[in-house]
Protein backbone atom coordinates (compact mmCIF):
# COMPACT_ATOMS: atom_id res chain seq x y z
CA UNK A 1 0.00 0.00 0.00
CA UNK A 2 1.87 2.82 -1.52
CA UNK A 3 -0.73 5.38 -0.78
CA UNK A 4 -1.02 4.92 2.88
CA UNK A 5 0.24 7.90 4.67
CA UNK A 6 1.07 8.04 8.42
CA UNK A 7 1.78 11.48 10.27
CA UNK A 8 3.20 11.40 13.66
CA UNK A 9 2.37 13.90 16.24
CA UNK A 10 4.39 13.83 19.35
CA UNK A 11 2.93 15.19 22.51
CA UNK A 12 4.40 15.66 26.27
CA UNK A 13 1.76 14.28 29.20
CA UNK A 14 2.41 15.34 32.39
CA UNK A 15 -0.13 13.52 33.93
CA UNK A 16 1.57 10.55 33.86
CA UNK A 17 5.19 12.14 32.95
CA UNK A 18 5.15 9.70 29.29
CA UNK A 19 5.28 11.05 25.96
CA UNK A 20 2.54 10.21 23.81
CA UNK A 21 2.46 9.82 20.02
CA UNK A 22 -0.76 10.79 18.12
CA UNK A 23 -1.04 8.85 14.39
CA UNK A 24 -3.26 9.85 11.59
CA UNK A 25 -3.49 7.69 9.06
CA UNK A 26 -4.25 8.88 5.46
CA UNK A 27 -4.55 7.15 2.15
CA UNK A 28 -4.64 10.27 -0.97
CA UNK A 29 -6.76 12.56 0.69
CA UNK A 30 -9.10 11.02 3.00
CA UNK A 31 -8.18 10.21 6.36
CA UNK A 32 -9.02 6.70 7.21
CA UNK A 33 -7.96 6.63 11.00
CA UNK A 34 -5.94 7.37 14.02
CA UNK A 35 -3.75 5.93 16.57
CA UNK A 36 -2.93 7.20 20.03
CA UNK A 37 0.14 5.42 21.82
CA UNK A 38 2.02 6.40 24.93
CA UNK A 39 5.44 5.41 25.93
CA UNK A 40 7.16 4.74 29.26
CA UNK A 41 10.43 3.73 31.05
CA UNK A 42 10.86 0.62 32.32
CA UNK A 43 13.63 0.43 35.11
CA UNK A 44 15.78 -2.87 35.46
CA UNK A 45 18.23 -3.11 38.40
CA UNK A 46 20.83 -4.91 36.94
CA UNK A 47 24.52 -6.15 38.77
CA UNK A 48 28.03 -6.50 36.91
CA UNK A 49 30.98 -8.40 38.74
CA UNK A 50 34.20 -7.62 37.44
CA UNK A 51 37.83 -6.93 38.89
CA UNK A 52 37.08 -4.46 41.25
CA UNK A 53 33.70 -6.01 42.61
CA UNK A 54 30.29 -6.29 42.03
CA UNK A 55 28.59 -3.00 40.21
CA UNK A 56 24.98 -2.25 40.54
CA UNK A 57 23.83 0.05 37.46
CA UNK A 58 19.83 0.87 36.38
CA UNK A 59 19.44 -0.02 32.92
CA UNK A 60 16.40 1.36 31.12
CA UNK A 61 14.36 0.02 27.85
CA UNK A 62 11.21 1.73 26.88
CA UNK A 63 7.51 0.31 26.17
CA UNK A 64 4.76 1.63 24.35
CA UNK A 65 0.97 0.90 24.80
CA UNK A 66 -1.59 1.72 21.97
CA UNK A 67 -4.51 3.20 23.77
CA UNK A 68 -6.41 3.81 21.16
CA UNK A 69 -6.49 2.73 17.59
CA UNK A 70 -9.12 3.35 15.32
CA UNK A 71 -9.46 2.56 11.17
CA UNK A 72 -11.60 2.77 8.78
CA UNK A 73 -12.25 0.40 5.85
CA UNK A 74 -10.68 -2.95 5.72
CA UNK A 75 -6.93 -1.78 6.28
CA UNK A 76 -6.18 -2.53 9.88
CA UNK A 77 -3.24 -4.49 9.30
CA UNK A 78 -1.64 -2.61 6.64
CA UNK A 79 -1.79 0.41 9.69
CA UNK A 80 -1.24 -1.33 12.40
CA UNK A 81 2.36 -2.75 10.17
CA UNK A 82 2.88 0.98 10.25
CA UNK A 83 2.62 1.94 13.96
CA UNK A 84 4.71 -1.18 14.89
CA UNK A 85 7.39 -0.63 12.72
CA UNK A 86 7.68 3.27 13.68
CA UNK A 87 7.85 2.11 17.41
CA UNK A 88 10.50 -0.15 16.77
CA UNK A 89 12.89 1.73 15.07
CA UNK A 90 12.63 4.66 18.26
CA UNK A 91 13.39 1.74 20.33
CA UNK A 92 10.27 0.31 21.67
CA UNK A 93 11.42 -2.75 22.99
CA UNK A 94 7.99 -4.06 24.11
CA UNK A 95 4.48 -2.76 22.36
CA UNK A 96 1.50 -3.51 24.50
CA UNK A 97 -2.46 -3.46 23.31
CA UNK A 98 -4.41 -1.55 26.16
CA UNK A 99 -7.36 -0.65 23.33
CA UNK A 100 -10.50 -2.16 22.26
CA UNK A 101 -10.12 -2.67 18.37
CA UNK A 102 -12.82 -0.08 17.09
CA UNK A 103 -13.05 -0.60 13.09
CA UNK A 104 -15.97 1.53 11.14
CA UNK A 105 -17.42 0.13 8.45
């Protein structure tokens, strides 16, 4: 799908200190959905032994959770390819549903 455009609109929340990405998804002119996903920090205590003893260090990877995701027509997957592959090259290590699917016909 050649004519399926995505535009990414990044947004700061300080509700719950994340920053969330807002997706429209176009195909020539007509906008045939949207996307909403947030992303977080996920803290992992970690230890390292080496010569001069043990070394505790906080390593961090980031998540993402789709709130909302919403298409039109039957494209879904051709989207959803979209917002996955977008999330994975910013580093999204995990990618997490927390939506209902809402298609309209």
């Amino acid at each position: 799908m050649k004519d399926l455009n995505m535009k990414v609109n990044p947004l700061y929340s300080e509700v719950d200190l994340s920053i969330q990405f807002h997706f429209e998804f176009s195909q020539g002119e007509n906008k045939i959905g949207e996307a909403l996903v947030s992303t977080y920090s996920i803290a992992n205590n970690s230890e390292t032994s080496g010569l001069s003893g043990v070394i505790s260090y906080r390593k961090e990877s980031k998540c993402a959770v789709i709130d909302r995701f919403e298409v039109m027509n039957d494209i879904t997957t051709p989207c959803m390819n979209k917002l996955h592959h977008f999330l994975h090259v910013i580093g999204m290590k995990e990618i997490h549903n927390g939506y209902d699917l809402y298609q309209k016909a």
